[in-house]
Protein backbone atom coordinates (compact mmCIF):
# COMPACT_ATOMS: atom_id res chain seq x y z
CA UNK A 1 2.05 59.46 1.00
CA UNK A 2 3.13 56.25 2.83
CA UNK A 3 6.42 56.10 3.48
CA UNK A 4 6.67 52.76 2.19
CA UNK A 5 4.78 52.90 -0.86
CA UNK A 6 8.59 53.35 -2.94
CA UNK A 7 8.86 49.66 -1.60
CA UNK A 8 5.87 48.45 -3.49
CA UNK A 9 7.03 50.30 -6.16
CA UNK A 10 10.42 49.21 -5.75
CA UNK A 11 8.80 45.46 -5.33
CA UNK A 12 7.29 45.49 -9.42
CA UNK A 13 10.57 46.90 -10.35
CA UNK A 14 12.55 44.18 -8.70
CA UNK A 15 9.46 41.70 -10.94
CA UNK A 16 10.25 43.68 -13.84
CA UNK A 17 14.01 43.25 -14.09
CA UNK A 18 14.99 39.75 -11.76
CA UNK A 19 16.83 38.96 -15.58
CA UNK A 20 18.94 41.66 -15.12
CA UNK A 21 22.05 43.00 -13.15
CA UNK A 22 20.38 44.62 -9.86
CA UNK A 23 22.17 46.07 -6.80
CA UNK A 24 21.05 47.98 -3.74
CA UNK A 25 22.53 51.17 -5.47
CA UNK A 26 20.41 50.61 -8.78
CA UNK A 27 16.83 49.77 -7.05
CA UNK A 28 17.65 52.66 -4.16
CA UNK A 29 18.04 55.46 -7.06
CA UNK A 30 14.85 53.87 -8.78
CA UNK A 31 12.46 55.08 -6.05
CA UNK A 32 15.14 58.34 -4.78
CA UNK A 33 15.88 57.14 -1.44
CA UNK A 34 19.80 56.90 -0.18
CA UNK A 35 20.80 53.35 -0.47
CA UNK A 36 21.08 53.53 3.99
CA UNK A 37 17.65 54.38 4.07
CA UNK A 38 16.17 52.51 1.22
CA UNK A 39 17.87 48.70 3.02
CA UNK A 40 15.96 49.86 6.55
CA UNK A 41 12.12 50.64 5.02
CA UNK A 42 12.67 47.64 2.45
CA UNK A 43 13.65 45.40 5.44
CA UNK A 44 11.10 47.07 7.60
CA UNK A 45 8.41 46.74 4.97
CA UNK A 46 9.46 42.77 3.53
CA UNK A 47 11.37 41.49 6.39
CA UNK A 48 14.29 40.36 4.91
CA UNK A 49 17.28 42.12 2.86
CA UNK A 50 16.74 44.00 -0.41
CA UNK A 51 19.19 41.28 -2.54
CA UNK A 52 18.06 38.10 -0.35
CA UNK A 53 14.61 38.79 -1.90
CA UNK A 54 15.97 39.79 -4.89
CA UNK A 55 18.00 35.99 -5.01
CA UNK A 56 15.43 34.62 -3.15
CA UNK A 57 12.64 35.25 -6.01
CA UNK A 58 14.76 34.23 -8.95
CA UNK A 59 15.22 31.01 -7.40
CA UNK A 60 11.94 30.68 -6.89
CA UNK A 61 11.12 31.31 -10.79
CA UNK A 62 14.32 29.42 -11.34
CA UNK A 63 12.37 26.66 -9.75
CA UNK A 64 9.17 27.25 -11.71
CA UNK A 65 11.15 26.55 -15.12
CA UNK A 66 12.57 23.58 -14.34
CA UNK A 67 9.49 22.19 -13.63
CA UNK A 68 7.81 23.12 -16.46
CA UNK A 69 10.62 23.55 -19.19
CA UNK A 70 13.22 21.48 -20.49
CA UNK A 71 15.65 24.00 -20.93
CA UNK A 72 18.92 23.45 -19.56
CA UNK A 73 19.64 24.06 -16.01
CA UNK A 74 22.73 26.30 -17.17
CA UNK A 75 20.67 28.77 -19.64
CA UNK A 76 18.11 28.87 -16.49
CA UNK A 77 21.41 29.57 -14.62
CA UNK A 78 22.33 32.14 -16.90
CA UNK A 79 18.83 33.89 -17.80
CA UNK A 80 18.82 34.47 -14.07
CA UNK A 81 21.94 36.34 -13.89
CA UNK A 82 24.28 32.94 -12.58
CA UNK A 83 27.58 33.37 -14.31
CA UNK A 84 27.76 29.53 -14.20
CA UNK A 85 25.98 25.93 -13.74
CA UNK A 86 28.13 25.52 -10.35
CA UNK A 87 27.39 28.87 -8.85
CA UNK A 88 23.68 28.40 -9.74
CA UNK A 89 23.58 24.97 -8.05
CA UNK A 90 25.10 26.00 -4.99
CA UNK A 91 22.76 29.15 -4.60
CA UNK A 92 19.53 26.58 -5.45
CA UNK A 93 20.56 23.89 -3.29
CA UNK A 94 20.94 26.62 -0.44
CA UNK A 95 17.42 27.84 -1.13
CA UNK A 96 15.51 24.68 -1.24
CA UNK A 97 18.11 21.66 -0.30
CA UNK A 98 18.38 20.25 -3.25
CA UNK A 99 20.33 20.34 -6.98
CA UNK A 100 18.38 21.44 -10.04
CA UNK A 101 18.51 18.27 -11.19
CA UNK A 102 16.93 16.88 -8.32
CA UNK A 103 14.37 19.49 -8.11
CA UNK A 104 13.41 18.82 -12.37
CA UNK A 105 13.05 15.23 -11.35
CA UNK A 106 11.34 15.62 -7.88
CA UNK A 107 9.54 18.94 -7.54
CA UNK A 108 6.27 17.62 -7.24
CA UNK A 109 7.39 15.70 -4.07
CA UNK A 110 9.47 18.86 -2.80
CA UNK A 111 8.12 21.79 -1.23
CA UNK A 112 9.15 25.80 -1.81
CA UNK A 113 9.87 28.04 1.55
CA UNK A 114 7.38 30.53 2.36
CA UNK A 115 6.73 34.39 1.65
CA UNK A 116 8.09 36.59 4.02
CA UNK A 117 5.44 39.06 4.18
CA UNK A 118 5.46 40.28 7.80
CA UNK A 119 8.27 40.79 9.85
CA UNK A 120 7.10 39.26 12.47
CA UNK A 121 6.87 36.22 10.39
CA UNK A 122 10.18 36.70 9.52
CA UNK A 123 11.91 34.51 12.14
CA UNK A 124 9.07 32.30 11.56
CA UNK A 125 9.69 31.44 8.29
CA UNK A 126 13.94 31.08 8.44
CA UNK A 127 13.57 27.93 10.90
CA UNK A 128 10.72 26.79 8.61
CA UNK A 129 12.51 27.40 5.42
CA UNK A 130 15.17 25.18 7.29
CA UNK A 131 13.20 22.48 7.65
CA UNK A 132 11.65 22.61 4.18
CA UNK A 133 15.36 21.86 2.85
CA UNK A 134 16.30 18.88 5.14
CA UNK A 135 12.76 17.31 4.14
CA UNK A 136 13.53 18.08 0.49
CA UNK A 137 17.04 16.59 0.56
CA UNK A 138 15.85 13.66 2.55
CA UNK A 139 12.89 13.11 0.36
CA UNK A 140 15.13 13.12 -2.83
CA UNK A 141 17.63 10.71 -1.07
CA UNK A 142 15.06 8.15 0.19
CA UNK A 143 13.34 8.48 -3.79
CA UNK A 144 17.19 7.48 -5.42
CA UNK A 145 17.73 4.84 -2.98
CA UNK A 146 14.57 3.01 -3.42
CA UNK A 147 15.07 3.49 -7.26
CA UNK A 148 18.66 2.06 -7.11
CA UNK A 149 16.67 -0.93 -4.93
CA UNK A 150 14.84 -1.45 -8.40
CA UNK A 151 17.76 -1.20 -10.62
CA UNK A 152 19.22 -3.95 -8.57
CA UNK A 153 16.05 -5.95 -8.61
CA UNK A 154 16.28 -6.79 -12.49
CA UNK A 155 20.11 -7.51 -12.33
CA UNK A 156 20.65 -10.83 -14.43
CA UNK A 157 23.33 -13.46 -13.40
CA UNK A 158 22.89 -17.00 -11.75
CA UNK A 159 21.69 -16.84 -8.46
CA UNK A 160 21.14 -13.15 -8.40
CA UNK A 161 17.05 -13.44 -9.57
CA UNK A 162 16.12 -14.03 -6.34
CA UNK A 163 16.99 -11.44 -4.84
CA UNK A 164 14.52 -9.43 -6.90
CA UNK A 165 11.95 -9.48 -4.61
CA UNK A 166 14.10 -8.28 -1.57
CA UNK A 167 15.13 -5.11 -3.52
CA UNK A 168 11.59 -4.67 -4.01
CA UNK A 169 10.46 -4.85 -0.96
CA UNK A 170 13.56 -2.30 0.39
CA UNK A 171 12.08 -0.08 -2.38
CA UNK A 172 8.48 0.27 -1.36
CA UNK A 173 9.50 0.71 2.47
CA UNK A 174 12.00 3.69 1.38
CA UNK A 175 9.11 5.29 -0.68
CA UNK A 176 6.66 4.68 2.05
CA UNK A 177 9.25 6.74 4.03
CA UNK A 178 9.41 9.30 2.04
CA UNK A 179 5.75 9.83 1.54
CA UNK A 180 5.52 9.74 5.26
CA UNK A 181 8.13 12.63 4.92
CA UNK A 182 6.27 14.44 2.38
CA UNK A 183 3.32 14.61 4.82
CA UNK A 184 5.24 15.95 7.25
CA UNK A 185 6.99 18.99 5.08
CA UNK A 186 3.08 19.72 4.13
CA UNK A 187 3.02 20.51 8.30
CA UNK A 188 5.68 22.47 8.24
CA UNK A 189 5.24 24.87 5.03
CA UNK A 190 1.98 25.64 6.80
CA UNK A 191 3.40 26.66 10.29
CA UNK A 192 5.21 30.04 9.38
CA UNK A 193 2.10 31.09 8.13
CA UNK A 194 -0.50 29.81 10.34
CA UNK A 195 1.72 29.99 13.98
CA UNK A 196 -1.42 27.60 15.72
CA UNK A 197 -0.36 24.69 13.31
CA UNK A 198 3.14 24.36 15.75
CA UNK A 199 0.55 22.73 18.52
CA UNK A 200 0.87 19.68 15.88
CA UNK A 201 4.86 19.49 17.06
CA UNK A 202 4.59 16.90 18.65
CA UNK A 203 3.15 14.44 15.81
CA UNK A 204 5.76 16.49 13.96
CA UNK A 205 8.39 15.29 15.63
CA UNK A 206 6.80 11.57 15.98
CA UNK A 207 7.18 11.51 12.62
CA UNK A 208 10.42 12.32 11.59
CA UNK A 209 11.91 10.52 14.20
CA UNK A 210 9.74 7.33 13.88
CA UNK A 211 10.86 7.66 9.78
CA UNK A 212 14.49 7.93 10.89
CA UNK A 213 14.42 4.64 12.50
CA UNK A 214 12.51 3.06 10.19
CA UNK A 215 15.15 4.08 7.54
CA UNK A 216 17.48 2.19 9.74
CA UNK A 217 16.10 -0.78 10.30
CA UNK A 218 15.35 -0.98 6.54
CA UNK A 219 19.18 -0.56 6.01
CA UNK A 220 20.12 -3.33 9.04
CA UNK A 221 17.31 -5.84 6.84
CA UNK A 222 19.28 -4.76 3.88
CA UNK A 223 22.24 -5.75 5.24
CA UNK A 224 21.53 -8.93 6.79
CA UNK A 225 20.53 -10.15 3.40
CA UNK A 226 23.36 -9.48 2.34
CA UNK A 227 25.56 -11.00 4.71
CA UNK A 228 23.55 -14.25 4.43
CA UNK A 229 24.01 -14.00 0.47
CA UNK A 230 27.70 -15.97 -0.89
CA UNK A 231 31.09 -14.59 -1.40
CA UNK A 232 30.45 -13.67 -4.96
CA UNK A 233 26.66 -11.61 -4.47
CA UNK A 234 27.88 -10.09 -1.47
CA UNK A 235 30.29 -8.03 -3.41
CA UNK A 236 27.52 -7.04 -6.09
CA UNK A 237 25.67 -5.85 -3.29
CA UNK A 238 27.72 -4.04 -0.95
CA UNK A 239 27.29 -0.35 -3.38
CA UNK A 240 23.57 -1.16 -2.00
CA UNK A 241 24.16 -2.30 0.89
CA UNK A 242 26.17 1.15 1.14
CA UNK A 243 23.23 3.75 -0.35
CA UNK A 244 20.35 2.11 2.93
CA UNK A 245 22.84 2.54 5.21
CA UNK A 246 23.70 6.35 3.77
CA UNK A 247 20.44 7.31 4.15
CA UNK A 248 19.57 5.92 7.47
CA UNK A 249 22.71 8.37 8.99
CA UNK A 250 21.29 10.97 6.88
CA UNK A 251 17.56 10.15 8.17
CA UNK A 252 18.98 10.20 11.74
CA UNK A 253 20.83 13.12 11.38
CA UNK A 254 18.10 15.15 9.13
CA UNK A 255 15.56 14.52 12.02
CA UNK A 256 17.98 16.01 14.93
CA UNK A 257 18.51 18.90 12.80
CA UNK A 258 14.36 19.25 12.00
CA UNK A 259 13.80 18.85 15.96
CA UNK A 260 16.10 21.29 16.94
CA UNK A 261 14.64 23.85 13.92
CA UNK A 262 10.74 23.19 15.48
CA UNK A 263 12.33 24.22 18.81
CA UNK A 264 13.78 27.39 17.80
CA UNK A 265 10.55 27.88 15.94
CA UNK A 266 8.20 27.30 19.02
CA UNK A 267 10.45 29.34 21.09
CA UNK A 268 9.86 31.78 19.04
CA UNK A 269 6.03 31.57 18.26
CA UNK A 270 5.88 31.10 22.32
CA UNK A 271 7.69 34.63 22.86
CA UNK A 272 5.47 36.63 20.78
CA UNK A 273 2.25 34.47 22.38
CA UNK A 274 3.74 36.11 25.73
CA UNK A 275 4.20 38.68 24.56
CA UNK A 276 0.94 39.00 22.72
CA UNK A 277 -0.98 37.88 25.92
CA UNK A 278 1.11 40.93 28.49
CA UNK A 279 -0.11 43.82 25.67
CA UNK A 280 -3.68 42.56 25.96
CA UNK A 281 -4.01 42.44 29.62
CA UNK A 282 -1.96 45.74 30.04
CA UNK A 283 -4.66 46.95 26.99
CA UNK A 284 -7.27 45.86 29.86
CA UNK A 285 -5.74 47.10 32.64
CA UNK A 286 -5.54 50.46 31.57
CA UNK A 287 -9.17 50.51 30.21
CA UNK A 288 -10.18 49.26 33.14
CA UNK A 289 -8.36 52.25 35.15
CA UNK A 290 -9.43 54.61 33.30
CA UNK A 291 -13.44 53.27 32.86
CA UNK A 292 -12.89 54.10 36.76
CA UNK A 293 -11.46 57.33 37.10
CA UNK A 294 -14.16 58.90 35.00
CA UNK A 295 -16.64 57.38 37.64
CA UNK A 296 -14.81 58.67 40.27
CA UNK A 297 -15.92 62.17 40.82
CA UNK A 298 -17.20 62.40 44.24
CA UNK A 299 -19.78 64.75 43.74
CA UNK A 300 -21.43 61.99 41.69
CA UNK A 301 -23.18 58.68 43.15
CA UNK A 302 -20.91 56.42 41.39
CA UNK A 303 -18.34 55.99 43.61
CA UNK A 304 -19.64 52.26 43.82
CA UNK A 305 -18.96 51.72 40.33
CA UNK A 306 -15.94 53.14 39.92
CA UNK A 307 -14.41 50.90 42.73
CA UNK A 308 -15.71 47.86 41.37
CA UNK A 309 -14.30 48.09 38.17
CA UNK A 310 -10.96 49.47 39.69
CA UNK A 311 -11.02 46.23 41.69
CA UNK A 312 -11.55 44.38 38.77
CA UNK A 313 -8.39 45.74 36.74
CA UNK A 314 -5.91 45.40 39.64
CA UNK A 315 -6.75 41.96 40.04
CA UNK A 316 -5.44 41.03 36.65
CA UNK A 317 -2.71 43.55 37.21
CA UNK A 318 -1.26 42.44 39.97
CA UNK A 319 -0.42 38.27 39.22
CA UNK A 320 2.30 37.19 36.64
CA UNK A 321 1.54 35.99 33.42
CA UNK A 322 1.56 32.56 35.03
CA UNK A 323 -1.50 33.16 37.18
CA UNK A 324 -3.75 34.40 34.62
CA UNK A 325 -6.36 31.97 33.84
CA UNK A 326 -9.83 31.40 31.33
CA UNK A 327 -11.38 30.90 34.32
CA UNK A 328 -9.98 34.43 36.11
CA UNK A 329 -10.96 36.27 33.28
CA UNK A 330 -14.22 34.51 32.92
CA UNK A 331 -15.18 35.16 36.50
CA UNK A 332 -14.26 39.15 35.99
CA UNK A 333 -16.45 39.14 33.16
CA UNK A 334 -18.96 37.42 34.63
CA UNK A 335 -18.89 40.33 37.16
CA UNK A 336 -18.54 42.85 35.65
CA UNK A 337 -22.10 41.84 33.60
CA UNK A 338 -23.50 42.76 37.05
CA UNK A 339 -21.36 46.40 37.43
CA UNK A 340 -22.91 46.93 33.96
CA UNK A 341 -26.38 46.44 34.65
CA UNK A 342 -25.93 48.43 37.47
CA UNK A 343 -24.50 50.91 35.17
CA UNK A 344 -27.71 50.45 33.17
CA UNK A 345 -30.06 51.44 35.54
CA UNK A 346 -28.40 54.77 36.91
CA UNK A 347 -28.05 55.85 33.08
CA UNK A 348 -32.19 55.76 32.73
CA UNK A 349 -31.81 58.06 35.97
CA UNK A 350 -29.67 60.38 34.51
CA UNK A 351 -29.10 60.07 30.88
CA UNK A 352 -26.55 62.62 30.74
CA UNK A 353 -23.51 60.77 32.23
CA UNK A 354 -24.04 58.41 29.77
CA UNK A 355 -20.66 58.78 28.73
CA UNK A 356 -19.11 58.59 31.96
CA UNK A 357 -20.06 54.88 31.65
CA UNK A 358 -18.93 54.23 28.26
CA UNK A 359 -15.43 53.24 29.80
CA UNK A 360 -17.16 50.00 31.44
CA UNK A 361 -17.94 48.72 28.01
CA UNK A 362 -14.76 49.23 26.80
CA UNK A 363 -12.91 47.90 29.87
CA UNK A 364 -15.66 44.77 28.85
CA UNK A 365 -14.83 44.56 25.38
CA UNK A 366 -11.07 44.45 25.96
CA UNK A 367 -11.60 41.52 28.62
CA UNK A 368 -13.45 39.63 25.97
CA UNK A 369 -10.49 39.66 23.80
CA UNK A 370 -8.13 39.05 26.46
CA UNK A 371 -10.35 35.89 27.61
CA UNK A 372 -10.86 34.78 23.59
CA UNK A 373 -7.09 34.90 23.02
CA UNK A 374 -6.20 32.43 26.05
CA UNK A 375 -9.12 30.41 25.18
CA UNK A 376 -7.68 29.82 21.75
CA UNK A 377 -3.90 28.95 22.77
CA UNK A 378 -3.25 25.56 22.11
CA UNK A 379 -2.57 22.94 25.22
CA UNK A 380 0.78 23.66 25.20
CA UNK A 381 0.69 27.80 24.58
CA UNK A 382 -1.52 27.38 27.76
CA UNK A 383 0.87 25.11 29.49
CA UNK A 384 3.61 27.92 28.76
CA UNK A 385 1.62 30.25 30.03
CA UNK A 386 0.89 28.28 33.59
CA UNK A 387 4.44 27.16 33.64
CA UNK A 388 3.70 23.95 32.50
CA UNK A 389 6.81 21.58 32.06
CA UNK A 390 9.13 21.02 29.25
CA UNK A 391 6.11 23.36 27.26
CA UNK A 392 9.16 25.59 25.01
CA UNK A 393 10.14 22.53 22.79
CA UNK A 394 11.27 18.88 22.51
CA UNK A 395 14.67 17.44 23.62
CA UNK A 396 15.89 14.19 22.60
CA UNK A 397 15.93 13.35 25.91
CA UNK A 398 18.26 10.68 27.77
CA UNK A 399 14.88 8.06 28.05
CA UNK A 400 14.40 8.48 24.37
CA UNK A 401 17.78 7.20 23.46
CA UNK A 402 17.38 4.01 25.57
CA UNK A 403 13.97 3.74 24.00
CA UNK A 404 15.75 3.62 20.43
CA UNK A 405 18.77 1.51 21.96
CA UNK A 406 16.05 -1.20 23.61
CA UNK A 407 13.66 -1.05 20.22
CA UNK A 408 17.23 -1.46 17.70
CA UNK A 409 18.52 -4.42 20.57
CA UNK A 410 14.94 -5.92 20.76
CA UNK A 411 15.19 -5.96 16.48
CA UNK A 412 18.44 -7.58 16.53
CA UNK A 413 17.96 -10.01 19.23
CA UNK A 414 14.32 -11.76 17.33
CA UNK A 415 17.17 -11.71 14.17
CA UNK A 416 19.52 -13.44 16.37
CA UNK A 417 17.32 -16.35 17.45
CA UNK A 418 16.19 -16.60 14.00
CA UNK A 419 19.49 -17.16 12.69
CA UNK A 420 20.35 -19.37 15.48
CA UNK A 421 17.48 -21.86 14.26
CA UNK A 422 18.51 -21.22 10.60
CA UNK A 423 22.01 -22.10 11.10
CA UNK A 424 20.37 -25.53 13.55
CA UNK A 425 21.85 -28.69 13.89
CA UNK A 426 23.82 -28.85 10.70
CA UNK A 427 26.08 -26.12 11.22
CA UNK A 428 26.12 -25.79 15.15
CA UNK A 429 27.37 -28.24 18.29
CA UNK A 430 26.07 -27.82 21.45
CA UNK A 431 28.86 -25.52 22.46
CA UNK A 432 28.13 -22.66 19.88
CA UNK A 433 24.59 -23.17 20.69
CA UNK A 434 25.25 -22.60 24.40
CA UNK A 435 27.71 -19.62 23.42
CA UNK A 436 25.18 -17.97 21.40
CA UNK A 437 22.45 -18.45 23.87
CA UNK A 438 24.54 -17.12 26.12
CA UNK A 439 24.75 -14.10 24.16
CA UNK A 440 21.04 -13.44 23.70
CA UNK A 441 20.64 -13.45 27.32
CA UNK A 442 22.56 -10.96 27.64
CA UNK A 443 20.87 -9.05 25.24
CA UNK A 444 17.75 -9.57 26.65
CA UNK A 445 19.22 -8.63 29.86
CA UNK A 446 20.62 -5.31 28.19
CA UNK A 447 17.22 -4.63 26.29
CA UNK A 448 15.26 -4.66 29.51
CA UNK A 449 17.72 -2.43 31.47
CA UNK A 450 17.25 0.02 28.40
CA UNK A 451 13.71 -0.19 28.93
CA UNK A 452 13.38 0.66 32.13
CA UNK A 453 15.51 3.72 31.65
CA UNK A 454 13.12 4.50 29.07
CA UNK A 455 10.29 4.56 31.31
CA UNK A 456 9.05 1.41 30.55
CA UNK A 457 7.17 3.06 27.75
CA UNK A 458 6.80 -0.12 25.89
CA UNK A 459 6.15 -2.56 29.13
CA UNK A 460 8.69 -3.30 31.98
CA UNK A 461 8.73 -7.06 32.61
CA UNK A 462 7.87 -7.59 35.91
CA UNK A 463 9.21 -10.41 38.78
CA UNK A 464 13.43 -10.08 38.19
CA UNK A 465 16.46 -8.35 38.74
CA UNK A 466 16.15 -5.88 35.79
CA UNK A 467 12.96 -4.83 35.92
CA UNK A 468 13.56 -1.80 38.62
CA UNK A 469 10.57 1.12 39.13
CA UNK A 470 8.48 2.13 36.04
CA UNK A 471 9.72 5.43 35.82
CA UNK A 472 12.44 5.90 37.21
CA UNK A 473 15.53 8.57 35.89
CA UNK A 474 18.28 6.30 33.96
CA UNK A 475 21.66 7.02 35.97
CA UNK A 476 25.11 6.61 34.13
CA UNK A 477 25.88 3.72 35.99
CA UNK A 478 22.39 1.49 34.46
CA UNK A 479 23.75 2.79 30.68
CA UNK A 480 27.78 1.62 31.65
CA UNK A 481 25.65 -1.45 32.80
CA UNK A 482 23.41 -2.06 29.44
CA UNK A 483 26.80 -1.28 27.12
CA UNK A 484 28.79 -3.87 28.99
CA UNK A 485 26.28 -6.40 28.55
CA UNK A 486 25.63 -5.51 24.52
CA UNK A 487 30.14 -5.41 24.38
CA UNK A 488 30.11 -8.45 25.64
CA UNK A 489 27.36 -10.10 23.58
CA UNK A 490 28.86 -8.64 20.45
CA UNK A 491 32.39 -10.48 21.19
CA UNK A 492 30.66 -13.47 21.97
CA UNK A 493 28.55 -13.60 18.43
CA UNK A 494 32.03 -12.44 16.69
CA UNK A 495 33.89 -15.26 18.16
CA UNK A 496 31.16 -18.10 16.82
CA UNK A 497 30.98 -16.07 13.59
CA UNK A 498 34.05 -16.81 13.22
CA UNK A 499 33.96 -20.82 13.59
CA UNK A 500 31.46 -20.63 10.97
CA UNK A 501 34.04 -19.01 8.31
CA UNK A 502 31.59 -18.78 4.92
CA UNK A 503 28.50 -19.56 6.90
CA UNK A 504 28.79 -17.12 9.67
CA UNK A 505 28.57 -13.57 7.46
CA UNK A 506 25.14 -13.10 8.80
CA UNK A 507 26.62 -14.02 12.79
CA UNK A 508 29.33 -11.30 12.04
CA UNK A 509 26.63 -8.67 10.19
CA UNK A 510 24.33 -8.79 13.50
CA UNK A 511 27.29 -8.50 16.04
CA UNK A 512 28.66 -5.00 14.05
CA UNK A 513 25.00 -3.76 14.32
CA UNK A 514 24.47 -4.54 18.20
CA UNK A 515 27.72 -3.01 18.89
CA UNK A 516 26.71 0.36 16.68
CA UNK A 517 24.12 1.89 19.75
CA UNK A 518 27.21 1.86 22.29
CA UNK A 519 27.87 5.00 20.96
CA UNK A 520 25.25 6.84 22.16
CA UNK A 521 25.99 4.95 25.52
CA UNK A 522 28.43 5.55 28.55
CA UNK A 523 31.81 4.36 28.30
């Protein structure tokens, strides 16, 4: 008998009694194996620990009734051996990132974390399973906001109705964002499982980080109509005002977290592809090798042959990983169809070495596979592979912060002119006007230094001082340069906020925001 058939014994038992009080002890006596030896097969055969699956699966039913019950989330605590409604919600919120609560009233927006039933999917599925819980708990948070939005929508009072509209608009973009969100968990569930999917990282990471920002320019939109709002509204607002700007931080911290999680999880994937790719080529190798030393008797005519194919295996022995190609292995192949019909023709001499060339087909069949499995890597397995650069993950590199900086700058400057012509004539003189011009050239100044340190990914204008080299590596002294200029601009739009007193809450909203991205900047 398999050694590990106790564990799928063991497995039903564990199905059989999740309701009841289970240790190591109990489930290693159920199947007569020491408790030592009993952890290393189960761990071995499941790939994980004998009470994290054991937790791991009554949370998982756990789950299943609160979606499809109304029983209370405490006798669900309690029928799956939680001693109490905070212990339960602890252990649940660790498993899928959210409460109970939150799970009853979202579940069919949240998704589960995946079986564990290789262990070499084991790693796999822990940086997935990550994930999965910073999508749930963003998903939940961006579904609350934008129903809070609503709640605030239908609030009654004079002057309050028409804001109604606003609050409904904030709502839809927040649920937009989290459907975008929900598409992107439905990505992730499926990479543990299906490795390949991770060559979709990229839009992966697009995503979230495209989401993140949109969450915070919802919550800057948010509050900007709230500063332009009086005294009295402001104040109705501000728990709003306060719930946007929540979950943009959470948005923009979430999405660090899930980039750095699809990282681990390509490195990962990427190490057993290498690994993967060495065994087969050794596998060929050797069949190669040995295809020749049964052709190498030299009383036989075969020499030929023998050296050939001999040839043929060194040649992928011999480079790095690096150096093997489609194209190599094609041309071997290719090759070797010739050594074979060679092959071919002294076997219909002399039938009775036909198993002295048996190796060559094998030695064939082995470079098929080898060829097959670099054929199917995706462009960046291949680009690992070749040495390709920046192939084992994505960093949120130094040009994609100035390309957030110049996009949130770019966002508050068209605000900026636009309250500049609101405020107009009846609330400005020439010499605020001039001030505040002042300050938008600066800002313009700062939001094309940013994008040139970006790359010029979104278009460098060409013809003045700040428009540099498309391209070229942002230095520390272009970022002091592009915070001085956004400092300065932000004290300028302060001071003529200021002047305004009750008609400058929107001046004073805009300068806090363009001051907010100096943090990411050099001092």
């Amino acid at each position: 008998m398999n050694e590990k058939d106790p564990i799928f014994l063991s497995l039903a038992m564990i199905e059989e009694r999740l309701q009841e009080k289970l240790t190591v002890e109990i489930l290693a006596e159920g199947v007569h194996f020491s408790k030592y030896h009993y952890q290393r097969i189960f761990r071995e055969a499941v790939g994980e620990t004998v009470m994290g699956y054991v937790n791991r699966r009554r949370l998982f039913l756990a789950a299943g009734e609160l979606a499809g019950t109304g029983n209370s989330v405490l006798s669900v605590a309690l029928k799956y051996g939680y001693d109490s409604h905070e212990g339960f919600t602890r252990s649940f919120k660790a498993y899928l990132g959210v409460t109970p609560t939150e799970y009853r009233k979202y579940h069919s927006f949240i998704g589960l974390p995946g079986k564990k039933k290789e262990e070499g999917r084991m790693m796999y599925s822990k940086s997935a399973d990550e994930m999965i819980r910073e999508l749930n708990s963003l998903i939940v948070q961006a579904r609350e906001t934008a129903a809070e939005s609503r709640k605030y929508g239908g609030s009654d009072g004079e002057g309050m109705a028409v804001y109604g509209q606003v609050w409904e608009f904030a709502a839809g973009r927040t649920e937009k964002m989290a459907g975008q969100l929900e598409e992107v968990l439905r990505r992730v569930a499926s990479v543990a499982q299906n490795p390949d999917e991770i060559s979709s990282r990229m839009l992966i990471v697009k995503a979230v980080e495209d989401t993140a920002f949109e969450a915070g320019v919802t919550a800057f939109q948010v509050g900007l109509m709230i500063a332009r709002a009086m005294p009295e509204h402001r104040a109705a607002f501000r728990p709003l005002c306060a719930s946007f700007d929540r979950l943009a931080q959470s948005a923009r911290m979430r999405s660090g977290k899930i980039v750095d999680f699809l990282n681990e999880l390509w490195g990962l994937i990427l190490q057993d592809m290498r690994k993967n790719a060495r065994q087969r080529i050794l596998d060929a190798v050797e069949t190669g090798r040995a295809a020749a030393d049964k052709l190498s008797n030299a009383s036989l005519p075969y020499g030929y042959i023998a050296e050939a194919v001999r040839e043929m295996a060194e040649e992928i022995a011999v480079p790095t990983l690096e150096e093997v190609t489609v194209y190599g292995l094609e041309d071997i192949l290719f090759r070797l169809d010739s050594v074979l019909f060679a092959a071919d023709m002294d076997m219909l001499r002399a039938p009775q070495h036909r198993q002295l060339f048996d190796g060559i087909s094998n030695f064939k069949e082995k470079l098929e596979e080898t060829a097959e499995f670099f054929r199917n890597l995706s462009g960046d397995g291949a680009g690992a592979f070749t040495g390709a650069k920046n192939s084992s993950g994505f960093k949120r590199t130094t040009g994609k912060i100035y390309g957030d900086v110049a996009a949130q700058e770019g966002i508050l400057l068209f605000y900026l002119k636009g309250e500049i012509q609101k405020l107009g004539d009846a609330h400005l003189d020439e010499g605020q006007k001039t001030a505040l011009e002042t300050a938008c050239g600066k800002m313009e100044r700062a939001v094309r230094k940013a994008r040139r340190a970006d790359g010029c990914g979104n278009g460098c204008p060409a013809g003045d001082e700040d428009s540099g080299k498309p391209g070229s590596e942002p230095d520390e002294k272009e970022g002091i340069e592009i915070a001085k200029l956004l400092r300065e601009a932000a004290g300028e739009i302060t001071a003529e906020a200021r002047r305004l007193g009750v008609y400058g809450g929107a001046l004073q909203y805009l300068a806090e925001e363009v001051k907010k991205p100096l943090k990411y900047l050099p001092e």
